[in-house]
PDB file of N, CA and C in Angstrom:
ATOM      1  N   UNK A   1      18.326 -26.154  -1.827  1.00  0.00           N
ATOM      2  CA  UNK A   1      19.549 -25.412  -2.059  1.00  0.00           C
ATOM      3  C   UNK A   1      19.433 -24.616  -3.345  1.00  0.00           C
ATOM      4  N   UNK A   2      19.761 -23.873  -3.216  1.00  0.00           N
ATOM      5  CA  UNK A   2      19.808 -22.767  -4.298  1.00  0.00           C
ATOM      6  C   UNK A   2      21.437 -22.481  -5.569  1.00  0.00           C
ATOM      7  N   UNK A   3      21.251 -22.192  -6.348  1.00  0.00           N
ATOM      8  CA  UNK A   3      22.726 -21.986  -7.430  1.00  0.00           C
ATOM      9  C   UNK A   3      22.802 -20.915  -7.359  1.00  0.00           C
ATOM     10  N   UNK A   4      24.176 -20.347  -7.580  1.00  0.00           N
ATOM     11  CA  UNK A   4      24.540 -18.882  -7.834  1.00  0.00           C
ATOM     12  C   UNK A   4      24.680 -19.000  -9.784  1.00  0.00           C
ATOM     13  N   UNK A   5      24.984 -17.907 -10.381  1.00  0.00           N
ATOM     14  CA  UNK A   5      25.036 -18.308 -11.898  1.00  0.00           C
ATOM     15  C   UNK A   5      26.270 -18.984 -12.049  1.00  0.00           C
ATOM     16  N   UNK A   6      27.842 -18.758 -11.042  1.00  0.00           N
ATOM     17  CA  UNK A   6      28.617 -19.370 -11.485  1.00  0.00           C
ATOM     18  C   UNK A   6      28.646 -20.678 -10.940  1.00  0.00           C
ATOM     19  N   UNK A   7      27.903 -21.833 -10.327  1.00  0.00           N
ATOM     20  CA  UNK A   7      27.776 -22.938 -10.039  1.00  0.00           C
ATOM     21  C   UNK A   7      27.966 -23.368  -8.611  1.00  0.00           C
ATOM     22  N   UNK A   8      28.332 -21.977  -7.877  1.00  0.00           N
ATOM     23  CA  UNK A   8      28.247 -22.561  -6.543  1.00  0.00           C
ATOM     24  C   UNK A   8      26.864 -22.567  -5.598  1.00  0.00           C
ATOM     25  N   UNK A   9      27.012 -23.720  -4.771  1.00  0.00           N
ATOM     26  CA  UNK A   9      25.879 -23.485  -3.951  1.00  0.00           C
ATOM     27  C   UNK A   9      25.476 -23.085  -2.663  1.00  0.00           C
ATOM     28  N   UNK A  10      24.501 -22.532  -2.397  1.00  0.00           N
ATOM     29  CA  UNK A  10      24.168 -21.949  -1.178  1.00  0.00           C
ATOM     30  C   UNK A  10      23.062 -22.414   0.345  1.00  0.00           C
ATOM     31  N   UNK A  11      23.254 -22.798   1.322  1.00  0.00           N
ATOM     32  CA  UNK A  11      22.610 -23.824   1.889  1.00  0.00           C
ATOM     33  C   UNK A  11      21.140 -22.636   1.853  1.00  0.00           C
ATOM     34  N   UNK A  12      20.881 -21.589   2.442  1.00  0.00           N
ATOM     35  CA  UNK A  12      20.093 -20.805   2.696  1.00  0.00           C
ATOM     36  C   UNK A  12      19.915 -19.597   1.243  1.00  0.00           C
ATOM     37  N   UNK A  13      19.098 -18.755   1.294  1.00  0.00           N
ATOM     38  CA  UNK A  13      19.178 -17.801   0.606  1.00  0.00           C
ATOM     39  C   UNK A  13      20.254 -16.725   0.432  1.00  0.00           C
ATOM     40  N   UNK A  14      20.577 -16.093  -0.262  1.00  0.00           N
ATOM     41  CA  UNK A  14      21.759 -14.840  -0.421  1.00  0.00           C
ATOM     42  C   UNK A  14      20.682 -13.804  -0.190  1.00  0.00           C
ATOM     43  N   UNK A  15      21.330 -12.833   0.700  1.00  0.00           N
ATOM     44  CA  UNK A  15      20.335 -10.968   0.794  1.00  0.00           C
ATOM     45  C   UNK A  15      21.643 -10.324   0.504  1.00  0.00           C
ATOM     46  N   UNK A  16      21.209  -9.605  -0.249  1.00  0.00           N
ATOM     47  CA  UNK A  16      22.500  -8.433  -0.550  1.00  0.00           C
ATOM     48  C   UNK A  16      21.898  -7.931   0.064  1.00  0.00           C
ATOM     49  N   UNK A  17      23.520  -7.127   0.807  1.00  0.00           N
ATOM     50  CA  UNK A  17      23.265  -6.462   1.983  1.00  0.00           C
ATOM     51  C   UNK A  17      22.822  -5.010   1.615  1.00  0.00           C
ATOM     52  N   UNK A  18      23.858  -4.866   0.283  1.00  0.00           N
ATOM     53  CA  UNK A  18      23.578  -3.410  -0.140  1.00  0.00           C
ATOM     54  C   UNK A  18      22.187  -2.838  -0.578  1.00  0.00           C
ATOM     55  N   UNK A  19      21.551  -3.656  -1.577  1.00  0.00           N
ATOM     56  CA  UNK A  19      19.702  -3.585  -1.522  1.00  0.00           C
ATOM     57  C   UNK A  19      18.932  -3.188  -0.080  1.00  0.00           C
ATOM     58  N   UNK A  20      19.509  -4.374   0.630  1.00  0.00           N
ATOM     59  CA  UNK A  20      18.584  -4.246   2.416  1.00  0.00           C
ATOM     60  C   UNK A  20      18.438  -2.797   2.900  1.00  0.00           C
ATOM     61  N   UNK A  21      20.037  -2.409   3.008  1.00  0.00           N
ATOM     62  CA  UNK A  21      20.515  -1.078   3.608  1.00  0.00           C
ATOM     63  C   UNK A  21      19.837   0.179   2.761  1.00  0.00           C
ATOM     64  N   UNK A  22      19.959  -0.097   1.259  1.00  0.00           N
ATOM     65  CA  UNK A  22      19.507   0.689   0.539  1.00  0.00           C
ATOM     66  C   UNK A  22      17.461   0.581   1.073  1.00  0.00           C
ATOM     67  N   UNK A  23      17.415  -0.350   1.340  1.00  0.00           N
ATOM     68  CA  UNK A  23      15.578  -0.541   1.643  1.00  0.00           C
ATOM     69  C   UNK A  23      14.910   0.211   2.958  1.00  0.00           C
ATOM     70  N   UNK A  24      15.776  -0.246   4.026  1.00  0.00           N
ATOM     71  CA  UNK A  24      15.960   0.498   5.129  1.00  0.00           C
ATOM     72  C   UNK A  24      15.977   1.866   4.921  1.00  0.00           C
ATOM     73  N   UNK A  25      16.968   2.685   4.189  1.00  0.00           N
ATOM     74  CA  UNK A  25      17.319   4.293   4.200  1.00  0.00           C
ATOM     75  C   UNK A  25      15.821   4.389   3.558  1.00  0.00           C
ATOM     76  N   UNK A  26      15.310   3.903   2.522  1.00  0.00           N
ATOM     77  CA  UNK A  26      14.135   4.571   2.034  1.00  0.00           C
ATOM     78  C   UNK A  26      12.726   4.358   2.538  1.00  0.00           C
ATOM     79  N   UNK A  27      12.771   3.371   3.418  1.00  0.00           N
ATOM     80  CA  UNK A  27      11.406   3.150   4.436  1.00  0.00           C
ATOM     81  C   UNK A  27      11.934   4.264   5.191  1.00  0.00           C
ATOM     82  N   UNK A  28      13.195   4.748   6.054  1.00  0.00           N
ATOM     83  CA  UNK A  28      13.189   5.822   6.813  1.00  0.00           C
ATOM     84  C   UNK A  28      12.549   7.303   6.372  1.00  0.00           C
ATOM     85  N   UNK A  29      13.337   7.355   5.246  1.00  0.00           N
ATOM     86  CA  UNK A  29      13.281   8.807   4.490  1.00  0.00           C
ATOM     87  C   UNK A  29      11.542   8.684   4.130  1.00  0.00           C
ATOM     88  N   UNK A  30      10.917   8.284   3.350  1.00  0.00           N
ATOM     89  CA  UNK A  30       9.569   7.740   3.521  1.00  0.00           C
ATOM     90  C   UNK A  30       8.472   8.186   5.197  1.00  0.00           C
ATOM     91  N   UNK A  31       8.955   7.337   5.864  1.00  0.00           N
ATOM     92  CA  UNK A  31       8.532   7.449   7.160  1.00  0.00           C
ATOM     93  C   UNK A  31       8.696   8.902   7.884  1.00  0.00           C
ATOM     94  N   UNK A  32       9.923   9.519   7.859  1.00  0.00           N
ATOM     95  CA  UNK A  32      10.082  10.893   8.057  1.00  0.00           C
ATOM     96  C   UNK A  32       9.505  11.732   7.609  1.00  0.00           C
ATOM     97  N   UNK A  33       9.685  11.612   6.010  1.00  0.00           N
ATOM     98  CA  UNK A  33       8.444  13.199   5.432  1.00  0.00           C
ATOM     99  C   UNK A  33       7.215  12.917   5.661  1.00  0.00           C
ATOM    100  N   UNK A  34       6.774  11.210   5.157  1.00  0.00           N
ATOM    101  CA  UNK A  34       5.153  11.456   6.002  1.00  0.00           C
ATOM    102  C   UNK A  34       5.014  12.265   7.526  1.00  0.00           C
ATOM    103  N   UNK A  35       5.616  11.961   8.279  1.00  0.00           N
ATOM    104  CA  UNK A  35       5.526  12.585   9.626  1.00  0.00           C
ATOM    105  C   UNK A  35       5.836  13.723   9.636  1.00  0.00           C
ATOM    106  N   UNK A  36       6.707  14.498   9.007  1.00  0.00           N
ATOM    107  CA  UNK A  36       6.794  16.260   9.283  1.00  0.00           C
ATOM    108  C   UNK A  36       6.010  16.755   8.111  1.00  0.00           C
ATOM    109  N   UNK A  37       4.967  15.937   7.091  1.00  0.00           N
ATOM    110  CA  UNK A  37       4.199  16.241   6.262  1.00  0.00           C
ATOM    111  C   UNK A  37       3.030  16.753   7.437  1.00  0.00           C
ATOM    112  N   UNK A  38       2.273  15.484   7.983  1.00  0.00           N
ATOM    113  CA  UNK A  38       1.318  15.447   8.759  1.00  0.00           C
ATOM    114  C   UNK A  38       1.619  16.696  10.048  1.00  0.00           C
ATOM    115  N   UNK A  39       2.804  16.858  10.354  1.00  0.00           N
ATOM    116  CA  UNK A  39       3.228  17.695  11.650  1.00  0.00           C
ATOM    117  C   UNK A  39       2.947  18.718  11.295  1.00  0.00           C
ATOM    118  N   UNK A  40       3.301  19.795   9.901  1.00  0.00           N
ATOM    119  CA  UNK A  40       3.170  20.281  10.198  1.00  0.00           C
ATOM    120  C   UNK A  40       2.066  21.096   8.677  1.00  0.00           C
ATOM    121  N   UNK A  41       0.768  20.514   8.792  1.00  0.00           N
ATOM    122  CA  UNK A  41      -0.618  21.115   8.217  1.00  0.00           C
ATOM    123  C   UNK A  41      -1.662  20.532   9.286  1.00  0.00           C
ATOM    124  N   UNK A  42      -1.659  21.140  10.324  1.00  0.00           N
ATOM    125  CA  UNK A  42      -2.381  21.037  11.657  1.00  0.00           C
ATOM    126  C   UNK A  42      -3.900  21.577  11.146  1.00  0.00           C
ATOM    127  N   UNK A  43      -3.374  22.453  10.276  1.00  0.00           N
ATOM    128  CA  UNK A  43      -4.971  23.279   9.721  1.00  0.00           C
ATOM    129  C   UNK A  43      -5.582  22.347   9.321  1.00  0.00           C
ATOM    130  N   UNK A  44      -5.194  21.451   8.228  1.00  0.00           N
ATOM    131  CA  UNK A  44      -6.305  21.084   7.193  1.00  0.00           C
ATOM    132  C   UNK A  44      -7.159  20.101   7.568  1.00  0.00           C
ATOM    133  N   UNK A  45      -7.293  19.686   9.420  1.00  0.00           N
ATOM    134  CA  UNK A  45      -7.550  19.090   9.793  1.00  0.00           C
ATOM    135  C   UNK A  45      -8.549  19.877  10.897  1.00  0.00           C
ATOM    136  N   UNK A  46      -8.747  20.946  10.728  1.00  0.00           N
ATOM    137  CA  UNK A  46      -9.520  22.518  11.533  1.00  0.00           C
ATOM    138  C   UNK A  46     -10.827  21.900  11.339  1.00  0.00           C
ATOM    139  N   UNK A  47     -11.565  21.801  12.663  1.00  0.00           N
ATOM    140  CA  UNK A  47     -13.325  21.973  12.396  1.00  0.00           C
ATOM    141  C   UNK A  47     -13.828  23.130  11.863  1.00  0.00           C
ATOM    142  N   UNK A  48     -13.348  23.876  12.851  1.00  0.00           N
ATOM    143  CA  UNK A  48     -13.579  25.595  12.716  1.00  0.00           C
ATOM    144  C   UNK A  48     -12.598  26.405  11.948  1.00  0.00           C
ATOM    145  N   UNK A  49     -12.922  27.136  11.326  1.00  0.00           N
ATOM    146  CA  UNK A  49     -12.237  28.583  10.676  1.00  0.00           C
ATOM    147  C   UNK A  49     -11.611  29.096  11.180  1.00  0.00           C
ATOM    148  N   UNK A  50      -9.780  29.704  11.254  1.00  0.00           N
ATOM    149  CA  UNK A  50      -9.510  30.894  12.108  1.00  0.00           C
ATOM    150  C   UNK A  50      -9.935  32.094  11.793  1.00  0.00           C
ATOM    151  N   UNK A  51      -9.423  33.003  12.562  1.00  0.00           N
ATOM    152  CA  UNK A  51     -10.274  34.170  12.525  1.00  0.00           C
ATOM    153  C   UNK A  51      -9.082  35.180  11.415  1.00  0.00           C
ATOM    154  N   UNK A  52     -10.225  35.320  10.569  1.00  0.00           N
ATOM    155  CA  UNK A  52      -9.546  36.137   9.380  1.00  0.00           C
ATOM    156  C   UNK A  52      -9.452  35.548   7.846  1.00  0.00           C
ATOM    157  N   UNK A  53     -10.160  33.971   7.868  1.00  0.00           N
ATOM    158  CA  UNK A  53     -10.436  33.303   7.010  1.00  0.00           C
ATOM    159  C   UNK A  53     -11.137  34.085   6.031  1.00  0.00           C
ATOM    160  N   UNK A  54     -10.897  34.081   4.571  1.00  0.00           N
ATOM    161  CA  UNK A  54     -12.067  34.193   3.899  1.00  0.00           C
ATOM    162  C   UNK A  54     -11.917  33.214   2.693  1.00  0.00           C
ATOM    163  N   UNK A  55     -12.541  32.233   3.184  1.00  0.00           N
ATOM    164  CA  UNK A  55     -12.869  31.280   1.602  1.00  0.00           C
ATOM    165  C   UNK A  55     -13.362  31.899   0.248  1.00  0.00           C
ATOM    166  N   UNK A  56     -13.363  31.708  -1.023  1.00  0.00           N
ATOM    167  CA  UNK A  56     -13.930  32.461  -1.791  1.00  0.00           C
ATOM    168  C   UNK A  56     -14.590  31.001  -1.933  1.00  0.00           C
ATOM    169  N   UNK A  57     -15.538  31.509  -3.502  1.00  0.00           N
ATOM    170  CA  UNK A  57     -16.636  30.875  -3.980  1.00  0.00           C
ATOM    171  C   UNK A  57     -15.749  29.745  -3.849  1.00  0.00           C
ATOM    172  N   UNK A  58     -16.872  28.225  -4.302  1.00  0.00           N
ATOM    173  CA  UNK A  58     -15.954  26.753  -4.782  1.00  0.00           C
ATOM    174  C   UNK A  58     -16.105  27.128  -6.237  1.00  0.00           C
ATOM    175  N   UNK A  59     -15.186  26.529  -6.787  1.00  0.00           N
ATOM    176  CA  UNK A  59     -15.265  25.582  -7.912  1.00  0.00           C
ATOM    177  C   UNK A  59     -15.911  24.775  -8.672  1.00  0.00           C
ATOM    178  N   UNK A  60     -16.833  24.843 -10.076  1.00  0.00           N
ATOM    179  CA  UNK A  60     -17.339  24.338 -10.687  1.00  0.00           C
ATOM    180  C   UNK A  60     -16.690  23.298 -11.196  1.00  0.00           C
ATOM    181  N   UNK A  61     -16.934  22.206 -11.318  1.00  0.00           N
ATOM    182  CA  UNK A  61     -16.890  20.700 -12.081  1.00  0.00           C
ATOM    183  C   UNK A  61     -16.222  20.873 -13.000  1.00  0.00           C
ATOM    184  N   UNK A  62     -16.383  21.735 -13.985  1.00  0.00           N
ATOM    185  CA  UNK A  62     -15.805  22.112 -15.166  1.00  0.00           C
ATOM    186  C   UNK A  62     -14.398  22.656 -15.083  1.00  0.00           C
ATOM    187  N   UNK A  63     -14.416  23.737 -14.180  1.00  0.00           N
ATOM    188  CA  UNK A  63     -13.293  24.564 -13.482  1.00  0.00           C
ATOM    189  C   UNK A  63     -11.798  23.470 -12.770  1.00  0.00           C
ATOM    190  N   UNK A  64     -12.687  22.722 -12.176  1.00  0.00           N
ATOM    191  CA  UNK A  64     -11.755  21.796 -11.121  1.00  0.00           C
ATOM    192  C   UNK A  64     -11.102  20.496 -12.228  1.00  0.00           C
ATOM    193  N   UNK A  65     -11.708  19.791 -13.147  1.00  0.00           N
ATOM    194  CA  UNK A  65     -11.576  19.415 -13.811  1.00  0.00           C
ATOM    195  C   UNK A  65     -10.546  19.822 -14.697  1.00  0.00           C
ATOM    196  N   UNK A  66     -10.643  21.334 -15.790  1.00  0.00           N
ATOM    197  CA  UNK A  66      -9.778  21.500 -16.317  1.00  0.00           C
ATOM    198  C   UNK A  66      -8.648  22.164 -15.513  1.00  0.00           C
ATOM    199  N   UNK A  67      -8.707  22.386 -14.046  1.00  0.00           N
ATOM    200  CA  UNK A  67      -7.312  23.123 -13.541  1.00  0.00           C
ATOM    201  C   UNK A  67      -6.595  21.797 -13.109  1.00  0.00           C
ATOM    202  N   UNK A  68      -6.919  20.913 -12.850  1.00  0.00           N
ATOM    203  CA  UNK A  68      -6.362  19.407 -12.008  1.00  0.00           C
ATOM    204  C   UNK A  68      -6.208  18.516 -12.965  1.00  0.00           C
ATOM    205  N   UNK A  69      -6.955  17.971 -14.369  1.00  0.00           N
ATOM    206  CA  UNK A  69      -6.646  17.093 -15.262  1.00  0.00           C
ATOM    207  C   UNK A  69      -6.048  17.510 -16.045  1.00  0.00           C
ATOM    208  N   UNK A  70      -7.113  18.552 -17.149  1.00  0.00           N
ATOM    209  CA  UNK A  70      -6.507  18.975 -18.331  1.00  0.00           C
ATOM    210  C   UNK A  70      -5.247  19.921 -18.325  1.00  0.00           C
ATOM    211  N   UNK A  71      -4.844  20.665 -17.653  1.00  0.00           N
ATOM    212  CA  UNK A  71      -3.946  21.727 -17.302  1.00  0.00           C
ATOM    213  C   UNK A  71      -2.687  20.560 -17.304  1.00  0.00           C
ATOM    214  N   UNK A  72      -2.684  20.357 -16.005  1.00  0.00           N
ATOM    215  CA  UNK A  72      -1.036  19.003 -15.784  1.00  0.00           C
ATOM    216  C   UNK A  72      -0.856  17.706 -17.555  1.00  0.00           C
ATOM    217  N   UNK A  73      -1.898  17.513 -18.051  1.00  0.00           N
ATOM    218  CA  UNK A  73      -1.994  16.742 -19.068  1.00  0.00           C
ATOM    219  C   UNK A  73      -1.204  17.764 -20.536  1.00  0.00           C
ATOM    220  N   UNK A  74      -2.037  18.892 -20.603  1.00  0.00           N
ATOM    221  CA  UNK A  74      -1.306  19.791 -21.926  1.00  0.00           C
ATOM    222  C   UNK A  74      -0.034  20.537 -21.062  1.00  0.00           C
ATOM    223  N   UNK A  75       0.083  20.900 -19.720  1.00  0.00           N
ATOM    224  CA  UNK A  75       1.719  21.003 -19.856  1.00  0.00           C
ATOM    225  C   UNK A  75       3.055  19.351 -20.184  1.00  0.00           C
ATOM    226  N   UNK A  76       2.369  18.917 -19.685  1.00  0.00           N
ATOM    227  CA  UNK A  76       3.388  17.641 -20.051  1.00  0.00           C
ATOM    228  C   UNK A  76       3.362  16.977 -21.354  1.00  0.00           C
ATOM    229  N   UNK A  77       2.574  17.367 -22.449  1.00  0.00           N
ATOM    230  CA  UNK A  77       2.642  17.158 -23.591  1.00  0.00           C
ATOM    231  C   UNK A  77       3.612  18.174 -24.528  1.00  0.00           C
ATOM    232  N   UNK A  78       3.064  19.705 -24.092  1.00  0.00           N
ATOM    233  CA  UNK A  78       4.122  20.926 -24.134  1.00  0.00           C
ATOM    234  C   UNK A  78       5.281  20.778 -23.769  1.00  0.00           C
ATOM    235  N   UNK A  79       5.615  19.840 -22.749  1.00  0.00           N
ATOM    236  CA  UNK A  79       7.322  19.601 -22.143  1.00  0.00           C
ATOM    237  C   UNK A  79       7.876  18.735 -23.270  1.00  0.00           C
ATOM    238  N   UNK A  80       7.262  17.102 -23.405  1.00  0.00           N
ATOM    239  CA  UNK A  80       7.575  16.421 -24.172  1.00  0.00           C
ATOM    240  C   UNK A  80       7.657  16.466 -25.177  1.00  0.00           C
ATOM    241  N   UNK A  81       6.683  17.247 -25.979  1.00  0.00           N
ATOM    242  CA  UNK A  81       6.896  17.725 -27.003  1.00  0.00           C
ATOM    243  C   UNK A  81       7.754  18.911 -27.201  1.00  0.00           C
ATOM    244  N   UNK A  82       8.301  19.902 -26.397  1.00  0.00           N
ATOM    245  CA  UNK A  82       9.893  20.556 -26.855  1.00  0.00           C
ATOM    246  C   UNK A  82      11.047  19.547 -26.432  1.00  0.00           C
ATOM    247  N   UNK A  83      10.920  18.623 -25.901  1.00  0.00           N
ATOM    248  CA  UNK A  83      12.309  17.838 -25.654  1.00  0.00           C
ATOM    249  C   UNK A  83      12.509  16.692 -26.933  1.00  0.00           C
ATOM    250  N   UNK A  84      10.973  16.554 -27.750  1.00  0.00           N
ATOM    251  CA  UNK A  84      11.439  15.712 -29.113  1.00  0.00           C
ATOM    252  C   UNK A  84      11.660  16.624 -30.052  1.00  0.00           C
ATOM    253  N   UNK A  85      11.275  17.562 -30.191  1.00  0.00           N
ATOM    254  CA  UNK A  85      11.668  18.535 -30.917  1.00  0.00           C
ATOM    255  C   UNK A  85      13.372  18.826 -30.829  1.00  0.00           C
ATOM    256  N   UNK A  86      13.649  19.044 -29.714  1.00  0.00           N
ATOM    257  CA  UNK A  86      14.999  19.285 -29.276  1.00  0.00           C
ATOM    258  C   UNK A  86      16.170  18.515 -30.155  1.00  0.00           C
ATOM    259  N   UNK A  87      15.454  17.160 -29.427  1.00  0.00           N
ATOM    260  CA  UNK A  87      16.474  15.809 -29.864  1.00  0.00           C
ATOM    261  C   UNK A  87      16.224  15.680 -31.282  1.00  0.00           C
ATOM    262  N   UNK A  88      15.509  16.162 -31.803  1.00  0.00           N
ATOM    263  CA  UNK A  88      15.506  16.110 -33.544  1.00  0.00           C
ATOM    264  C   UNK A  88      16.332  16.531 -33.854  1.00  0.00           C
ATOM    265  N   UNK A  89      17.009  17.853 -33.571  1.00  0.00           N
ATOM    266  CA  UNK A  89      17.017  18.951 -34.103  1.00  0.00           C
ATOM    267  C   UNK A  89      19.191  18.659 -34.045  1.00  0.00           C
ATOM    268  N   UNK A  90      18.942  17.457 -33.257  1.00  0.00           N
ATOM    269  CA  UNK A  90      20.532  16.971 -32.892  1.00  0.00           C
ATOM    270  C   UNK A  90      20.902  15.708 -34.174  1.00  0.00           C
TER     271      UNK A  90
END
């Protein structure tokens, strides 16, 4: 048997219902965009090229690196750092 904090007891467990419901809506919402994610980039899953493709060169190591790490890393330092600036300044 289990206690509640104010001293009563409970033969089984308590589920709030509101958590559950709240758990449910977000496995749905979850479950939905994966699926009209996947629905609809049919391409990126292409053996072949359509016609009119033109890939350019790839990307160097160096290139891919600083557009995907370093880039997202110094804007979010640039953000955070004008929002302490900000709140100083209050």
């Amino acid at each position: 048997m289990s206690r509640a904090p104010g001293g009563v007891r409970y033969c089984g467990a308590v589920v709030n219902v509101k958590k559950k419901r709240n758990a449910r809506r977000v496995a749905a919402v979850t479950a939905g965009t994966a699926l009209f994610m996947l629905l609809s980039s049919p391409s990126a899953l292409a053996l072949y090229p359509d016609d009119g493709d033109d890939p350019g060169s790839g990307l160097s190591v160096i290139q891919t690196l600083s557009m995907f790490v370093v880039a997202p890393i110094v804007l979010f330092v640039v953000i955070a750092g004008l929002v302490v600036v900000a709140e100083r300044k209050r």
